[in-house]
Structure formats: structure tokens, C-alpha cells
N, C-alpha and C. Protein backbone atom coordinates (compact mmCIF):
# COMPACT_ATOMS: atom_id res chain seq x y z
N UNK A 1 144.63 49.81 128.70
CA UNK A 1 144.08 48.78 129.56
C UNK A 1 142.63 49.12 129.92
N UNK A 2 142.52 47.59 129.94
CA UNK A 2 140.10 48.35 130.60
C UNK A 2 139.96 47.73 131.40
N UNK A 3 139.55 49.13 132.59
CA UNK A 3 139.20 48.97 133.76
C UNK A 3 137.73 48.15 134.33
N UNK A 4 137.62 47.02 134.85
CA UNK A 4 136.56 46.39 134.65
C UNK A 4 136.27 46.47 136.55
N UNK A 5 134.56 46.70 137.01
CA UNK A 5 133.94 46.77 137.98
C UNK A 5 133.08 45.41 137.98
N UNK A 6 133.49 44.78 139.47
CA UNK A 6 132.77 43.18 139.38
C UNK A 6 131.23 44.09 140.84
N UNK A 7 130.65 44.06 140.30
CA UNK A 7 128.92 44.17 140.81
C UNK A 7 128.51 42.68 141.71
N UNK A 8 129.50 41.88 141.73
CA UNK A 8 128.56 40.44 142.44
C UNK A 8 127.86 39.35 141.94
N UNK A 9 128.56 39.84 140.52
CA UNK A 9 127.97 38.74 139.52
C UNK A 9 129.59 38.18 138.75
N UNK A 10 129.61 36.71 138.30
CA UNK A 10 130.10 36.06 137.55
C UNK A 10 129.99 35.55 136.24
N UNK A 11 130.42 36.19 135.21
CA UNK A 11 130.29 35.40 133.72
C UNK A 11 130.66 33.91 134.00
N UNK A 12 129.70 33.04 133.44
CA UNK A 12 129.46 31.49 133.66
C UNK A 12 129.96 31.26 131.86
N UNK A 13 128.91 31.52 131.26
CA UNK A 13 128.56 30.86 129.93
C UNK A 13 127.73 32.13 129.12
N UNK A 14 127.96 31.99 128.18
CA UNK A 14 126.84 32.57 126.52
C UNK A 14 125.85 31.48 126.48
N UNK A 15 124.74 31.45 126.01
CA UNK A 15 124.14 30.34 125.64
C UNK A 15 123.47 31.08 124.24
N UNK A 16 123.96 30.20 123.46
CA UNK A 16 123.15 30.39 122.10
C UNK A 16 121.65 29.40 121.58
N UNK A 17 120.92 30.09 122.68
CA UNK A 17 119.44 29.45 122.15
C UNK A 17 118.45 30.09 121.31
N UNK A 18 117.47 29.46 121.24
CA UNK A 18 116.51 30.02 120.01
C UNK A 18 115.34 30.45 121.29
N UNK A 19 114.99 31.94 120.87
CA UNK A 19 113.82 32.69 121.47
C UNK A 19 112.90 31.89 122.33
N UNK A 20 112.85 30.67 121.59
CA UNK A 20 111.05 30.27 122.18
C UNK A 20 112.20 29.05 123.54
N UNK A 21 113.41 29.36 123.45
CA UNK A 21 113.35 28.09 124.46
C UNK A 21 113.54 28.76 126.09
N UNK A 22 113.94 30.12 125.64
CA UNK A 22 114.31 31.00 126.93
C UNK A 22 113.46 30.84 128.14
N UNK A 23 112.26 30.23 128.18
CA UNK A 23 111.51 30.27 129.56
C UNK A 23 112.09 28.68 129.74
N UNK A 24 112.35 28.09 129.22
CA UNK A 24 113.34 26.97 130.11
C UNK A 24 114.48 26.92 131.30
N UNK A 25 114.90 27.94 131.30
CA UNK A 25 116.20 28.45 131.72
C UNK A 25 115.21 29.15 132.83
N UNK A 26 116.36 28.80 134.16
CA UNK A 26 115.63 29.28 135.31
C UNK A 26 116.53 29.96 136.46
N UNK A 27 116.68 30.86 136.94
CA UNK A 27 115.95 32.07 136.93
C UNK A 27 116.39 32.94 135.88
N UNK A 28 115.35 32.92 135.04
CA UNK A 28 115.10 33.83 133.98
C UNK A 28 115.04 35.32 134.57
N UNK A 29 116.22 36.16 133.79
CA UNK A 29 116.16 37.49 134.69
C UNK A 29 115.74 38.82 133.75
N UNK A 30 116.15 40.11 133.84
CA UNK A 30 116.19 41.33 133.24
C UNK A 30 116.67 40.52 131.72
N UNK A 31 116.40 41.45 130.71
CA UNK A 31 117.47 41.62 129.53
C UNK A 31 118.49 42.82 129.00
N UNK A 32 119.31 42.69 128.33
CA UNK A 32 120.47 43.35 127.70
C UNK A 32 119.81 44.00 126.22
N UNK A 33 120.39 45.35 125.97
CA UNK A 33 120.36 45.80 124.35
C UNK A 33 121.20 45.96 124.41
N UNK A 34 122.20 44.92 123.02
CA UNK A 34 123.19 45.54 122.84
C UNK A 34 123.26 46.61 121.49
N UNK A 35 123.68 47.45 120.95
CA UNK A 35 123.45 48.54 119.81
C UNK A 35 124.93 48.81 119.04
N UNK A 36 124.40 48.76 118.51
CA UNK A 36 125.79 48.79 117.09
C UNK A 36 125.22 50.01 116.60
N UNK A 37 126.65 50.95 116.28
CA UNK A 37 126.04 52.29 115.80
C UNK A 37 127.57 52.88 114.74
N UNK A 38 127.98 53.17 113.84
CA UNK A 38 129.25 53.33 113.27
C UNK A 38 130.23 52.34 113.82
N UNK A 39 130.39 51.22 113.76
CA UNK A 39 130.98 50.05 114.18
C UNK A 39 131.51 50.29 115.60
N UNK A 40 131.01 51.11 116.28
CA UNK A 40 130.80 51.13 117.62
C UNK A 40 129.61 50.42 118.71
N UNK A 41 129.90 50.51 120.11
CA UNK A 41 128.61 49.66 120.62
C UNK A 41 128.55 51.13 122.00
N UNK A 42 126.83 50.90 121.98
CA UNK A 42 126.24 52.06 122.90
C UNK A 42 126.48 51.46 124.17
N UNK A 43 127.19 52.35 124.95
CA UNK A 43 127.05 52.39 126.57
C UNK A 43 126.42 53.67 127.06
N UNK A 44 125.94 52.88 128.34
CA UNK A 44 125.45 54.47 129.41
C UNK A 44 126.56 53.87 130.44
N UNK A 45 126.51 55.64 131.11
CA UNK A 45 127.46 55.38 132.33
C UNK A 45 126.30 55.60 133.37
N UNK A 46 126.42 54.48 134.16
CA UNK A 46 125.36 54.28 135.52
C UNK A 46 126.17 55.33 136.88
N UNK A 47 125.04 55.95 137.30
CA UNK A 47 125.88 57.08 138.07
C UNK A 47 125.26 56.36 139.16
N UNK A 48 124.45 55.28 139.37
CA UNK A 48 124.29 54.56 140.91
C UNK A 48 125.75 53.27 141.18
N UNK A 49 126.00 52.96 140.09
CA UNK A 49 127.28 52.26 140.08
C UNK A 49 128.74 52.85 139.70
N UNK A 50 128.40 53.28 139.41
CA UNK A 50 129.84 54.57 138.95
C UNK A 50 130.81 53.83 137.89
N UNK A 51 130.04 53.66 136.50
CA UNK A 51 130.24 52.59 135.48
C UNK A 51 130.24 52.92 134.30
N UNK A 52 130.40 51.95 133.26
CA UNK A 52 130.18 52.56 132.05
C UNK A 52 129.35 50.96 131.82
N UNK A 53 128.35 51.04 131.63
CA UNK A 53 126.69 49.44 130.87
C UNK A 53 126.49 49.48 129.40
N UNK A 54 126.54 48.35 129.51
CA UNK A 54 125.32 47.75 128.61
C UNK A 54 124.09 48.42 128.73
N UNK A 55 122.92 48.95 128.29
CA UNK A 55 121.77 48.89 128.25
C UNK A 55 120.78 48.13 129.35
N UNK A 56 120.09 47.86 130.21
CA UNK A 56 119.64 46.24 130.85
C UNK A 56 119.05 46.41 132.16
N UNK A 57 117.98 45.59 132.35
CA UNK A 57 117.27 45.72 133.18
C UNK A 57 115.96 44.89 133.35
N UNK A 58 115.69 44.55 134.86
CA UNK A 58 114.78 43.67 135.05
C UNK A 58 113.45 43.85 134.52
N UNK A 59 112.77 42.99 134.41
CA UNK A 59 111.38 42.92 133.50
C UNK A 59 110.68 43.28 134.49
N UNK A 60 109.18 44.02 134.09
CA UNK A 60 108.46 44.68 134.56
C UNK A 60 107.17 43.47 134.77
N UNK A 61 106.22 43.38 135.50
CA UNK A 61 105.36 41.99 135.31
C UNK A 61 104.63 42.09 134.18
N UNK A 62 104.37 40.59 133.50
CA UNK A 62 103.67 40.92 132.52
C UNK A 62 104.72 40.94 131.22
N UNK A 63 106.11 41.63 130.99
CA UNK A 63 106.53 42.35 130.12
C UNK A 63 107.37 40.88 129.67
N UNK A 64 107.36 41.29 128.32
CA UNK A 64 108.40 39.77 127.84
C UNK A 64 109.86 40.44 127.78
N UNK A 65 110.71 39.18 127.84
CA UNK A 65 111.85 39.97 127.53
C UNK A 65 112.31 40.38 126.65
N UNK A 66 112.09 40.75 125.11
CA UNK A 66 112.03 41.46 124.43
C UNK A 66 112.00 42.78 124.73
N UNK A 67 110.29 43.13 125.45
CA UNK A 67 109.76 44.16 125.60
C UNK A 67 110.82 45.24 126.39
N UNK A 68 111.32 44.16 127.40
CA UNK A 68 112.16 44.59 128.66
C UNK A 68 113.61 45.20 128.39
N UNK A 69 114.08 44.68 127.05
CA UNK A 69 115.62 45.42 126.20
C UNK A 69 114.98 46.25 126.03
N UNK A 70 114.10 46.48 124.81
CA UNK A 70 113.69 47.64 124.44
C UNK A 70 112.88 48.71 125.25
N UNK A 71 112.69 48.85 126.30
CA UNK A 71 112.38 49.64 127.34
C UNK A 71 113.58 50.27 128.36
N UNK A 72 114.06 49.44 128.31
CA UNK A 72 115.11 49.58 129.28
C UNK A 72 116.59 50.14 128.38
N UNK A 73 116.56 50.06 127.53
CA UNK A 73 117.47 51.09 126.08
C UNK A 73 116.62 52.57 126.04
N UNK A 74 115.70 52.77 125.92
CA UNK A 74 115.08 53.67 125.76
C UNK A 74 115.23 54.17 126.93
N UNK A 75 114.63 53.76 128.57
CA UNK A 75 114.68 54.50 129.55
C UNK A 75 116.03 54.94 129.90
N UNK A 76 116.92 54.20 129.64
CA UNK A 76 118.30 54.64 129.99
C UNK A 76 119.44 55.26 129.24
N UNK A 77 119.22 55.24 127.41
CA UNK A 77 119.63 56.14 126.60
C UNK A 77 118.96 56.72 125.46
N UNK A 78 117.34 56.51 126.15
CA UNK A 78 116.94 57.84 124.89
C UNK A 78 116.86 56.97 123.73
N UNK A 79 116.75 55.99 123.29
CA UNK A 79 117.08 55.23 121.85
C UNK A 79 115.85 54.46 121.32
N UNK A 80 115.40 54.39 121.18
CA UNK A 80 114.24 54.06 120.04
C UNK A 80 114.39 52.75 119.27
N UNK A 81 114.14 51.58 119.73
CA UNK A 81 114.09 50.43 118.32
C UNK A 81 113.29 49.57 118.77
N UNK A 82 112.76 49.08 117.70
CA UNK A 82 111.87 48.32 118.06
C UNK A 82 111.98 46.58 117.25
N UNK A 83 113.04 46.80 116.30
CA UNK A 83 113.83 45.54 115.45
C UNK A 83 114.56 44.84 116.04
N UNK A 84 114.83 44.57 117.19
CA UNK A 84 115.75 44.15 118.12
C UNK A 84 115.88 42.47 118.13
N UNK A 85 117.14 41.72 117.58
CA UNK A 85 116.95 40.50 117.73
C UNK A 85 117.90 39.82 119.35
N UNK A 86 117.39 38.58 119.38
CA UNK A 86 117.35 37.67 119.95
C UNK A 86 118.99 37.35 119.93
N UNK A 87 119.70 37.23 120.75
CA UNK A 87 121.63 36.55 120.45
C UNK A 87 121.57 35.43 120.82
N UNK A 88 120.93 35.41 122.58
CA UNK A 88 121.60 34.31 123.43
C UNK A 88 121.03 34.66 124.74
N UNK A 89 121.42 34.03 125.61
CA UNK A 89 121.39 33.53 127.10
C UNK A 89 122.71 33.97 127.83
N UNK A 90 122.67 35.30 128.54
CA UNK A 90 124.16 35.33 130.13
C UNK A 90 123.75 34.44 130.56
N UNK A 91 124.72 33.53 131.11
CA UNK A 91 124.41 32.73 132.07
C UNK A 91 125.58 33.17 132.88
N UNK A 92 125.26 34.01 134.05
CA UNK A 92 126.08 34.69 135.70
C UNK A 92 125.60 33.78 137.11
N UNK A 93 126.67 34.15 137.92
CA UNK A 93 126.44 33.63 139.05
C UNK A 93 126.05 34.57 139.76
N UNK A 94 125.66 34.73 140.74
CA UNK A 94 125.65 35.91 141.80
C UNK A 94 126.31 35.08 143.18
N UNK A 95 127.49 35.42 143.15
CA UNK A 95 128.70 35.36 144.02
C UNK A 95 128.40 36.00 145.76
N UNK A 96 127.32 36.80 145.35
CA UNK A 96 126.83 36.78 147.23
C UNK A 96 125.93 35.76 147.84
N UNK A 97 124.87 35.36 146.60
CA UNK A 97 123.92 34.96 147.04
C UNK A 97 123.98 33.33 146.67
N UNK A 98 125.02 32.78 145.91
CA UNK A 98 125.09 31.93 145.53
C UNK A 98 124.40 31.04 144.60
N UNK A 99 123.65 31.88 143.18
CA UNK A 99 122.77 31.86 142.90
C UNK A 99 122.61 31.67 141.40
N UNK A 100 122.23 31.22 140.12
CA UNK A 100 122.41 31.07 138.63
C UNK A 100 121.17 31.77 138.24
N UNK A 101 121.61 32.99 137.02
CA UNK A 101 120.57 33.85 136.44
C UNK A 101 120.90 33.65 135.04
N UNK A 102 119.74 34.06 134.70
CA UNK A 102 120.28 33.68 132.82
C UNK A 102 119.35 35.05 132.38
N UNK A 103 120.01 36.07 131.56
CA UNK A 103 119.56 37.14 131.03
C UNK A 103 119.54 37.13 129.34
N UNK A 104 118.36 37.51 128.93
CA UNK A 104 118.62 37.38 127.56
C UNK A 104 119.28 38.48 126.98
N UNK A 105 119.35 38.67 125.78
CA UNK A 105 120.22 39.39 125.46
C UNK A 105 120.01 40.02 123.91
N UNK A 106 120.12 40.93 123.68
CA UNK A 106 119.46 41.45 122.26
C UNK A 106 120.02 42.48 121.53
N UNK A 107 119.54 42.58 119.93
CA UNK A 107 120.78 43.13 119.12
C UNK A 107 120.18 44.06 118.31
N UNK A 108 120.79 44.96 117.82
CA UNK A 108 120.14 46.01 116.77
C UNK A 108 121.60 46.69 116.41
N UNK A 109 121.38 46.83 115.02
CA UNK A 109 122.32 48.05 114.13
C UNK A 109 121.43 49.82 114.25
N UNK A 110 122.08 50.48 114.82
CA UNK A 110 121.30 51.98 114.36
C UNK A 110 122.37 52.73 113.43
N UNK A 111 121.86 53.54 112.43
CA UNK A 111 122.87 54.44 111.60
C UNK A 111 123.00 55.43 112.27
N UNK A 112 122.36 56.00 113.41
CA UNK A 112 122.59 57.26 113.80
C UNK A 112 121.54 57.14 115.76
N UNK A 113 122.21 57.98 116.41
CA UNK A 113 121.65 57.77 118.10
C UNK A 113 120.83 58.67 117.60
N UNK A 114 119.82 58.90 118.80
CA UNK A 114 118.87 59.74 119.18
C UNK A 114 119.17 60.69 120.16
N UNK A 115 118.65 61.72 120.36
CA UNK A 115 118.99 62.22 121.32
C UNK A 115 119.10 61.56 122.54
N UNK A 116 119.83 62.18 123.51
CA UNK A 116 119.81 61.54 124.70
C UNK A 116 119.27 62.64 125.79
N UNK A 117 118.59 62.46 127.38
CA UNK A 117 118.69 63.40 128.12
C UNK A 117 118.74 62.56 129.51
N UNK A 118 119.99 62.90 130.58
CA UNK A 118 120.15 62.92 131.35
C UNK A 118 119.43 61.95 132.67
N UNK A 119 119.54 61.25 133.12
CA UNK A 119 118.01 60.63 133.76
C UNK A 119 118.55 60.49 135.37
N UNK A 120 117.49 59.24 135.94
CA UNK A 120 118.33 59.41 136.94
C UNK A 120 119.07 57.81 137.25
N UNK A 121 119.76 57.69 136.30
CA UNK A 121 119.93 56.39 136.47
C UNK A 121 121.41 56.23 135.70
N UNK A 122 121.35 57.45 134.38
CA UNK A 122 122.45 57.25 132.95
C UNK A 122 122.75 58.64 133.16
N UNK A 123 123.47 58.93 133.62
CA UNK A 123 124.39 60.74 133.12
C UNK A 123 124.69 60.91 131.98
N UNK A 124 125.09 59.66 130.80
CA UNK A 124 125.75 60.20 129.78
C UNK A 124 126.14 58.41 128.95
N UNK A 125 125.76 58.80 127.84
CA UNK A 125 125.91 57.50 126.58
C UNK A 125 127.27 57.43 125.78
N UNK A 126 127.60 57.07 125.14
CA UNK A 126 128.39 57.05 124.46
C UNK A 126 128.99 55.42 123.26
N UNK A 127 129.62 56.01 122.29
CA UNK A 127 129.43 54.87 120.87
C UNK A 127 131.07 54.11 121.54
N UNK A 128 131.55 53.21 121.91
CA UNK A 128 132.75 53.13 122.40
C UNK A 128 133.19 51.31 121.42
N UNK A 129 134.33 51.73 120.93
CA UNK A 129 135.23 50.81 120.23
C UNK A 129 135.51 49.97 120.71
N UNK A 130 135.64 48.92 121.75
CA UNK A 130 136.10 48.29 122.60
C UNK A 130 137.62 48.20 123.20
N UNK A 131 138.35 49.37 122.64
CA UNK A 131 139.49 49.38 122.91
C UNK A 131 139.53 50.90 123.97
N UNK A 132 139.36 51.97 123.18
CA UNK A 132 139.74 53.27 124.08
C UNK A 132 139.57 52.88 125.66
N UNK A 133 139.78 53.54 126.48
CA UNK A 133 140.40 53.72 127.67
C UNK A 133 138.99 54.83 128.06
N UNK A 134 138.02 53.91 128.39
CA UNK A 134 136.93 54.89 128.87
C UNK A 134 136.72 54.97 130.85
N UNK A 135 137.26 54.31 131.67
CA UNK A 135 137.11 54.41 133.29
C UNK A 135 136.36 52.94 133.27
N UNK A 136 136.03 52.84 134.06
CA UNK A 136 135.21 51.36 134.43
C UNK A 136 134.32 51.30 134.19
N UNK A 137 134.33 49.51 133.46
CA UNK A 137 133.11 49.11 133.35
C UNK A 137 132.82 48.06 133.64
N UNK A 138 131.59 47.55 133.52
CA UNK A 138 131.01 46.13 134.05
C UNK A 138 132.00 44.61 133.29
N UNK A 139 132.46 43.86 134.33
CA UNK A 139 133.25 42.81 133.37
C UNK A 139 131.84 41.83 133.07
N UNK A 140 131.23 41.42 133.69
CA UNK A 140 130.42 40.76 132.41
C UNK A 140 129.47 41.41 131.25
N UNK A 141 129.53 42.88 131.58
CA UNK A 141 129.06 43.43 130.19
C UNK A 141 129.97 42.92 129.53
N UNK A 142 131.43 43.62 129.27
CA UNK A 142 132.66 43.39 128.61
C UNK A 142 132.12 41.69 128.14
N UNK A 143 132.00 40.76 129.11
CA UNK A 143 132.09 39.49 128.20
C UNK A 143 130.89 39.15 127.36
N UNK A 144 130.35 39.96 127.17
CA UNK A 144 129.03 39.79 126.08
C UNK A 144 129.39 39.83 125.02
N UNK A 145 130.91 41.03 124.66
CA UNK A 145 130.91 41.29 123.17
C UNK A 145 131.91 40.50 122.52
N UNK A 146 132.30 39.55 123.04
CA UNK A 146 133.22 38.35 122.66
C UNK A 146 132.09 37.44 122.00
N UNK A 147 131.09 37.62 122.40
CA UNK A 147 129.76 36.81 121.93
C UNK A 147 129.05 37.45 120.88
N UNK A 148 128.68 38.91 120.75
CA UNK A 148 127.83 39.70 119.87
C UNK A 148 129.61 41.00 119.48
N UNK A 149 129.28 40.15 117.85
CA UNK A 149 130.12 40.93 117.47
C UNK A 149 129.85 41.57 115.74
């Protein structure tokens, strides 16, 4: 069984749009890397949430969301890509604030990880099957990979 942690957000919808329409969508938020690696997908475990993530994180000013997967993969597991495509649109609620965010969301195959080191944000990565029995994790990460498969 997988243990899933709800953060205050709600899986709404996937949206399968094309790159250039994403600034339509409002409030446009952080983005997602998702990583395929030996038919596994990369998680970090967030030691401020006590979790096992997706990759992801809010955009920096200035930064596109592109830029913002691939920064935010790197700052949080050490990983390196810069080929990263485009999937789709989260579309979540935020259940405190009562509120609709739409995060983009992005994809890459690697044949092999990079090192990783410790930060203060990710204790520890890992390639996970979607089945093993790893402790908790985010349920709308979990509903991303019903979408990116």
C-alpha cells in the first residue's frame, strides 16, 4: 500500500497543453521534473515535509518555467538536464486558501543519476517503481504519473 501526505493542495485536472499556451492559465505557479531513469522515476525525500517529491519548485523572477524544473531538479537532486520536455498543466486547488494553481510540468529520460549530495531541503533521492512501499508521499505528486508515463 502507498502512503500518501495531503500538503493543502488538491489534484483538480492534467491539462495537456502546448508550451506557448501556459501563460494563459492563471495562477501560473512553480514547475515539476519529472525523470525517468531504468524504468524508474526520481524522487527526493523533503526533510521540511517529511516526504518522498517530485522534483519542483517556485520560479525565481524573471525565470521561465522551463528554467525553473531544471533548476529546481538540480538544486534538489544533484541532476543535470537540460533536454527537458513540456507534458502538461497540474491543475490543484489549495484547500486552505481556496485558491486554483496550475504548475507546469516536465520530462526527461536519464541512463544513469548523477551524483547526489545532501542539501538542505532533500536528504536523499532515489529511482522508485511506483509500486514498492517507500513511507509517504505527496498524493498529487502520485497523480502526475497516471499522466507521464
Amino acid at each position: 500500500m502507498i502512503i500518501t501526505k495531503n500538503n493543502g493542495f488538491q489534484f483538480l485536472e492534467f491539462l495537456f497543453v502546448k508550451e506557448t499556451e501556459i501563460y494563459n492559465y492563471h495562477r501560473l505557479a512553480g514547475s515539476y521534473a519529472v525523470i525517468k531513469c531504468d524504468d524508474k522515476y526520481l524522487l527526493c525525500y523533503n526533510t521540511l515535509r517529511n516526504q518522498w517529491e517530485l522534483p519542483a519548485g517556485q520560479r525565481e523572477t524573471n525565470e521561465t518555467p522551463k528554467d525553473c524544473a531544471i533548476r529546481e531538479l538540480y538544486e534538489e537532486t544533484g541532476q543535470r538536464v537540460l533536454n527537458i520536455e513540456f507534458k502538461g498543466l497540474l491543475k490543484v486547488k489549495n484547500v486552505i486558501k481556496d485558491e486554483i494553481k496550475y504548475n507546469p510540468v516536465y520530462f526527461a529520460t536519464l541512463e544513469k543519476l548523477q551524483p547526489f549530495q545532501k542539501n538542505n531541503e532533500t536528504s536523499e533521492i532515489q529511482l522508485w517503481d511506483l509500486e514498492q512501499k517507500i513511507g509517504h508521499i505527496d498524493e498529487v505528486d502520485l497523480k502526475i504519473f497516471d499522466f507521464i508515463k
